[in-house]
Structure formats: structure tokens, C-alpha cells
Protein backbone atom coordinates (compact mmCIF):
# COMPACT_ATOMS: atom_id res chain seq x y z
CA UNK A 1 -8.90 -25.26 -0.37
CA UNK A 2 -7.33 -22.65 2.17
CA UNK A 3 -10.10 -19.95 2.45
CA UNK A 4 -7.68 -17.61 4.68
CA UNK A 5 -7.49 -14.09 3.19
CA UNK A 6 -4.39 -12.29 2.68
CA UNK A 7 -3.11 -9.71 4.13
CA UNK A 8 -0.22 -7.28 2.25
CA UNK A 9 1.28 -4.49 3.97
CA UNK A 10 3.90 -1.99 2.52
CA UNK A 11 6.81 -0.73 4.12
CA UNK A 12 10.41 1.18 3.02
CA UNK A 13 11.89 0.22 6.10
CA UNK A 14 13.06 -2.91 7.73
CA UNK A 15 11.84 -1.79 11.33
CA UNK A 16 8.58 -1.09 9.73
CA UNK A 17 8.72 -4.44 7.86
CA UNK A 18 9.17 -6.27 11.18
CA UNK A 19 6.68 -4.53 12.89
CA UNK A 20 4.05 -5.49 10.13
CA UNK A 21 5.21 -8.98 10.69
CA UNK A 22 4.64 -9.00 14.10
CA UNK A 23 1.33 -7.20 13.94
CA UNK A 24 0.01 -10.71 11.80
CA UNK A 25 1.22 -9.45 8.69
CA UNK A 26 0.90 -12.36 5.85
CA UNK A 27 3.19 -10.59 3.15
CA UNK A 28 5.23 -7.05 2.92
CA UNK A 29 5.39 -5.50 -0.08
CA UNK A 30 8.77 -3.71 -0.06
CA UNK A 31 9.62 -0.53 -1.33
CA UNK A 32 12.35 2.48 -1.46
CA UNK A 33 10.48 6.10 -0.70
CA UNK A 34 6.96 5.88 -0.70
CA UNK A 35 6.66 9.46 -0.11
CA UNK A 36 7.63 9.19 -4.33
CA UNK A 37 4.63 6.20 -4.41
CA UNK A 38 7.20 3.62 -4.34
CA UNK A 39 10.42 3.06 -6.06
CA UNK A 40 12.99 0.05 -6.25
CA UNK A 41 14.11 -1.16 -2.66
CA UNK A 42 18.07 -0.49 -1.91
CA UNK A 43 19.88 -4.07 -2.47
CA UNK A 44 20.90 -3.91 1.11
CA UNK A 45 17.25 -3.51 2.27
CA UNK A 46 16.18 -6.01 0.33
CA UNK A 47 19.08 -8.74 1.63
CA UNK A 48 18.25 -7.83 5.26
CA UNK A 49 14.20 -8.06 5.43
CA UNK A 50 15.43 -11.53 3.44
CA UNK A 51 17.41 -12.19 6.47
CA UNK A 52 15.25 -11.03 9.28
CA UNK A 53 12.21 -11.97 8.31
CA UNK A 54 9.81 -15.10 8.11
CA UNK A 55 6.87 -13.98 5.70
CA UNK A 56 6.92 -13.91 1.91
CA UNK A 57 8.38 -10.09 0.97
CA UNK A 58 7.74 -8.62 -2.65
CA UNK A 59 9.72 -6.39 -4.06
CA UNK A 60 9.06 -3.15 -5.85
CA UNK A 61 10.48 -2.59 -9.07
CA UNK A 62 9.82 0.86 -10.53
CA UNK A 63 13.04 2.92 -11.93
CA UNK A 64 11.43 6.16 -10.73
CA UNK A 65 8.48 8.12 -9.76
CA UNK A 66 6.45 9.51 -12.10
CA UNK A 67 4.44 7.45 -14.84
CA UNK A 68 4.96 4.00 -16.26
CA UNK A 69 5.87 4.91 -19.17
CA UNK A 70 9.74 3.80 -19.69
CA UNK A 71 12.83 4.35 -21.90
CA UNK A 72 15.20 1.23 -22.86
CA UNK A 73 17.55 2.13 -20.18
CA UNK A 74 15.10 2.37 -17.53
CA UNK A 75 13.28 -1.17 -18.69
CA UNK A 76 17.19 -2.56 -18.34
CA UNK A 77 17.09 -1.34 -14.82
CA UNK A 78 14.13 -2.86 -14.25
CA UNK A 79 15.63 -6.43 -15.61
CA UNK A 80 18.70 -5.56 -12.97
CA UNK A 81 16.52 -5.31 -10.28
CA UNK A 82 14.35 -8.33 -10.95
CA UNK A 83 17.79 -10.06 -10.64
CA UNK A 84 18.66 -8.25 -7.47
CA UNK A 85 15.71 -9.35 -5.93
CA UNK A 86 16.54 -12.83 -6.98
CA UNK A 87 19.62 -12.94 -5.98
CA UNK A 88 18.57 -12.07 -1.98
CA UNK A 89 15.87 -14.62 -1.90
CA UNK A 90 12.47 -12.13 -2.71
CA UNK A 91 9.74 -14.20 -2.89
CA UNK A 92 8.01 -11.65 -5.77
CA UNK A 93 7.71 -8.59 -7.60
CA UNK A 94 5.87 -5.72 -8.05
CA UNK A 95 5.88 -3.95 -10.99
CA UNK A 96 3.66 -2.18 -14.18
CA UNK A 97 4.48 -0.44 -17.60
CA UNK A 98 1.74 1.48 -19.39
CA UNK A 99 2.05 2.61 -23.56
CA UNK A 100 1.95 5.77 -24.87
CA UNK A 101 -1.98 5.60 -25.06
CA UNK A 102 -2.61 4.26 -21.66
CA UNK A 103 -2.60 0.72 -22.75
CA UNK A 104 -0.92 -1.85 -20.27
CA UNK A 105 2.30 -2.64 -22.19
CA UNK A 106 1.93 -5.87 -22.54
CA UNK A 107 5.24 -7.07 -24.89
CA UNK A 108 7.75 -5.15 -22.00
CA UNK A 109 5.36 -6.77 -19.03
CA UNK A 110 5.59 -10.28 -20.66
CA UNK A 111 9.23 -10.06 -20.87
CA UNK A 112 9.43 -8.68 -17.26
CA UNK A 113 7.54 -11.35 -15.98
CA UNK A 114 8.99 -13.82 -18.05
CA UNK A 115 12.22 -12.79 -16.81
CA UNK A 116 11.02 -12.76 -12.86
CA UNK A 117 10.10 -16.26 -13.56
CA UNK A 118 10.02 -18.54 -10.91
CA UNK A 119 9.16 -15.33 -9.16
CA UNK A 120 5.87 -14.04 -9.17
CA UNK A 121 4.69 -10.77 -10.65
CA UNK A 122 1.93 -8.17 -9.56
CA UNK A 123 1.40 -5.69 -11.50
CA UNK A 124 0.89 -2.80 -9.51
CA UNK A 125 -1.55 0.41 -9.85
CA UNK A 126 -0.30 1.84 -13.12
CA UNK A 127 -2.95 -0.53 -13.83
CA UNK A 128 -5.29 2.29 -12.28
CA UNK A 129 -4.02 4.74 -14.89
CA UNK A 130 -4.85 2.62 -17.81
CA UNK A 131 -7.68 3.42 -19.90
CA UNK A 132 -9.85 1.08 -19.55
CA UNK A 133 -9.59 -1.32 -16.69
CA UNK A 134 -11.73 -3.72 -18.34
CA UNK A 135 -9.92 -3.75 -21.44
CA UNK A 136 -6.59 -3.53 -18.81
CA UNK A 137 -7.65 -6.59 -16.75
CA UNK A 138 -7.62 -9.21 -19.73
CA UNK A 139 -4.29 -7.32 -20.80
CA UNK A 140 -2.85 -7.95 -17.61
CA UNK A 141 -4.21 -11.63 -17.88
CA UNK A 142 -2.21 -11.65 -21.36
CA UNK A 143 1.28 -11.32 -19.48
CA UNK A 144 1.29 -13.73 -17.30
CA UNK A 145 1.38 -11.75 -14.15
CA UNK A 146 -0.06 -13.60 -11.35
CA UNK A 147 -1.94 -10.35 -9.24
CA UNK A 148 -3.17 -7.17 -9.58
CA UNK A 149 -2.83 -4.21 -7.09
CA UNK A 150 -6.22 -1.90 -7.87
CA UNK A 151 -8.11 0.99 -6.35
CA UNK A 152 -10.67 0.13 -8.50
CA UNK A 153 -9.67 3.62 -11.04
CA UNK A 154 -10.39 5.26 -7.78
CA UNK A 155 -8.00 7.67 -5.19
CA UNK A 156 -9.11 5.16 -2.71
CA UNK A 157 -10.39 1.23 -2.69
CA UNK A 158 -13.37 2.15 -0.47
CA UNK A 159 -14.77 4.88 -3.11
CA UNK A 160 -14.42 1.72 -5.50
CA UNK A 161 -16.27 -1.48 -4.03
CA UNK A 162 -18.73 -2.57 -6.58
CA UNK A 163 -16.49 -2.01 -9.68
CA UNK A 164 -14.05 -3.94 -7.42
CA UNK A 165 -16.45 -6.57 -6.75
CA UNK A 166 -16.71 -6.95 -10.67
CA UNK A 167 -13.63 -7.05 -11.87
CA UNK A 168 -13.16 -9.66 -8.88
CA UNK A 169 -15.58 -11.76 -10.85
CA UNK A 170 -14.02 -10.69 -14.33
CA UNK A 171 -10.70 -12.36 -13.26
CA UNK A 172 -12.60 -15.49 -12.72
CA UNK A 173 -9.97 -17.10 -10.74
CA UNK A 174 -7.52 -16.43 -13.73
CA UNK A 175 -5.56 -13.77 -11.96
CA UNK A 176 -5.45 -12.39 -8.39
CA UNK A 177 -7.63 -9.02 -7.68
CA UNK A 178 -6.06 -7.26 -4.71
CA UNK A 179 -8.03 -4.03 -3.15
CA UNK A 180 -5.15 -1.46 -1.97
CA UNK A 181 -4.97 2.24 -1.51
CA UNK A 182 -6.85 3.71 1.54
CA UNK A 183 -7.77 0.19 3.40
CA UNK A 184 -7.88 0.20 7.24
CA UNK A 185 -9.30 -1.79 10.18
CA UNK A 186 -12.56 0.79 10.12
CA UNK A 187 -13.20 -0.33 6.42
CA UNK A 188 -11.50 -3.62 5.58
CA UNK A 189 -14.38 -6.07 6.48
CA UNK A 190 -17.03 -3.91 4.42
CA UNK A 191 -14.57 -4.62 1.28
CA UNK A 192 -13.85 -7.78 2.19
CA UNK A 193 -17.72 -8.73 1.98
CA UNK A 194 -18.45 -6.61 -0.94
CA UNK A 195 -15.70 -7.26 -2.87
CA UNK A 196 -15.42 -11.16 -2.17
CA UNK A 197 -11.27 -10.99 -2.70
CA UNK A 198 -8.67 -13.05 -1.13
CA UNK A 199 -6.03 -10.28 -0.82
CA UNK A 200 -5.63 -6.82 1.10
CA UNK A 201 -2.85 -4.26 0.54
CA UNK A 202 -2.53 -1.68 3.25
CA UNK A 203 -0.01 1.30 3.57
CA UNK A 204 -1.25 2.40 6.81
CA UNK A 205 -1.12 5.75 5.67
CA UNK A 206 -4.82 7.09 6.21
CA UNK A 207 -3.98 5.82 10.06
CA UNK A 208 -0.29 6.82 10.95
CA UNK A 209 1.68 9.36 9.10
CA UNK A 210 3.96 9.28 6.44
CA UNK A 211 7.08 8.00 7.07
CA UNK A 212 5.70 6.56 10.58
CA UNK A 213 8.82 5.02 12.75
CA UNK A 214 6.69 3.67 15.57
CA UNK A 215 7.39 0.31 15.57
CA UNK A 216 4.60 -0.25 18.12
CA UNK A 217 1.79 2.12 16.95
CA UNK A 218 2.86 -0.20 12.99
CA UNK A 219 2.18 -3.25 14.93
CA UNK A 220 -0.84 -2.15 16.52
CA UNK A 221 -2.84 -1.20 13.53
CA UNK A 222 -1.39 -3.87 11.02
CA UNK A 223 -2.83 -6.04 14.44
CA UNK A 224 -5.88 -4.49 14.05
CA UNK A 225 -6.52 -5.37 9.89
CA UNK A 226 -5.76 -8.67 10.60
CA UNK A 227 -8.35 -9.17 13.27
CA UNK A 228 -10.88 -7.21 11.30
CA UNK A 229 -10.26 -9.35 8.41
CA UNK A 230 -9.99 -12.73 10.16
CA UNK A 231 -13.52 -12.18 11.41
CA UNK A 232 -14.82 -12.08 7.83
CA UNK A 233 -17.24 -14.79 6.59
């Protein structure tokens, strides 16, 4: 069994994307305007990082900002973009759609993933929104989707540990917990131990600002997780 934990980093740029790479990056998560939270990557960005990099990208596919609630049209877009992404070589996608009573839509997210397949499918923190996370984690479990991106229901993983730790041992090995929103190198090993996951997500954004183009100061800190989180046991 390979006990080497994972580490995700997300980017909207291909300069950032190889800087997370070269900072020990395991996986990008890739996405167009994170100032919005994260929309659908530009075709051209996704066929370049495809190109340039060696690491497995994901993409994100999410029609707009705003909730995850979505209209015919914009669940066709989403089918478009899944086949974008295939088309360029992703190696995954990232995506979530919630119901009119903050239930995880699980018909539209079965068809999604269904539809990604070979591809696989995280469903990202719309999750968060859902009303009950408990209730939301076996729904999740119920489309097939291979990870989930979580906070926990918090603004930040770290205010969220121990209800991450449980729904860690909830999944049971049937689906992929991943910790993400607010993770750095100060705080990553605490939630690695308490939490017991396999996979990070970082943004980098409580350590460089928005929008960041310093390919070196990226490198350095994405550097710095990895080291943090290599010396876990």
C-alpha cells in the first residue's frame, strides 16, 4: 500500500501551475478566476498545463459563480466542458450541484460523473453548503464520485478538524475525504494527524495574495506544505 499523502494545489494560471509543480506539488487543481471561487478553465489553459506539465491536473467545471444550483443550459455546459477536458488529456474533474433544498443533486451528479467516466470526479465544496454533511457524504457516495473537497461546513479546514476527522472515518475508505480551504505549512501537519486523510488542497491564499504572480514566492510555500506534510507519521 503507498502511504504517501497527497498534496493538491489550485491555480488559474499556467505560471502558477508550474510553479506548484516545482515546489513538490502532487496534483493542480485547475481553475478560471478564483477571485469568483473558481469557474471552468479556458480550453487553451487547459491544453497547455496538459502540455507543460508532468503531474495529474483536474479540472474545474462550474458554469459560473454563485451557487450550485443549475438550469438545463448551464448542466449542458457543464457536459461540454467535461468533454473539453477530455479532449486535452485532464486527468479529472472537479465539480458539485446542490437541489433546491440543499440536498446534493444526486440524479445531475450521477450523470456528470457518469459522463466524466474514465475520468475521475470530486465533488467540490458545494458539498459544504449542503444541509447536512452527514446526510451529504453518503449522497455523494451514491454518485459515484471518487473525492470530496470539504472545509468540514466550516470558512476554514483548521476551524473544522474533529468533524473532519469523522467524516474521514464515515467514508470508510469508500470515497476520498480531502481537507481544503485555509491549509498552510503552519497548520497542515496538525490536520494531517488529527484528521488521518490522505489528501491536502491548498490555495495558498491565507499566505500570498490573491492573484499572486510570483512564480518563486508559489514555489516556495507549495515547497514548504510538502515538507511539512512529508514529515507526518
Amino acid at each position: 500500500m503507498n502511504d504517501k499523502r497527497i498534496l493538491e494545489i489550485t491555480v488559474e494560471t499556467l505560471t502558477a501551475a508550474l510553479a506548484a509543480e516545482r515546489g513538490g506539488a502532487d496534483r493542480i487543481e485547475l481553475c478560471g478566476d478564483l477571485g469568483l471561487g473558481g469557474v471552468t478553465p479556458a480550453s487553451d489553459l487547459m491544453r497547455a498545463a496538459v502540455q507543460k506539465l508532468r503531474i495529474p491536473i483536474f479540472a474545474m467545471v462550474r458554469p459560473r459563480a454563485g451557487d450550485f444550483l443549475y438550469s438545463g443550459e448551464e448542466f449542458a455546459f457543464m457536459k461540454g466542458s467535461i468533454a473539453e477536458a477530455k479532449k486535452h488529456g485532464i486527468h479529472g474533474v472537479v465539480l458539485g450541484l446542490l437541489a433546491k433544498d440543499r440536498q446534493i443533486d444526486v440524479d445531475r451528479t450521477r450523470q456528470l460523473v457518469d459522463y466524466a467516466d474514465p475520468l475521475p470526479v470530486t465533488f467540490h465544496r458545494a458539498f459544504d453548503e449542503s444541509r447536512d454533511l452527514g446526510e451529504s457524504l453518503e449522497a455523494v457516495i451514491r454518485t459515484g464520485a471518487q473525492r470530496i473537497l470539504t472545509s468540514g461546513g466550516a470558512a476554514r479546514a483548521p476551524e473544522a478538524t474533529a468533524f473532519l476527522a469523522e467524516l474521514v472515518v464515515a467514508a470508510d475508505n469508500r470515497i476520498v475525504v480531502i481537507p481544503g480551504s485555509g491549509i498552510n505549512s503552519t497548520n497542515i501537519t496538525e490536520i494531517a494527524k488529527t484528521t488521518n486523510a490522505r489528501e491536502f488542497h491548498s490555495g495558498l491564499s491565507t499566505v500570498l495574495p490573491y492573484g499572486s504572480g510570483d512564480s518563486q514566492a508559489i514555489a516556495d510555500e507549495v515547497g514548504k506544505l510538502a515538507s511539512a506534510l512529508a514529515r507526518v507519521r
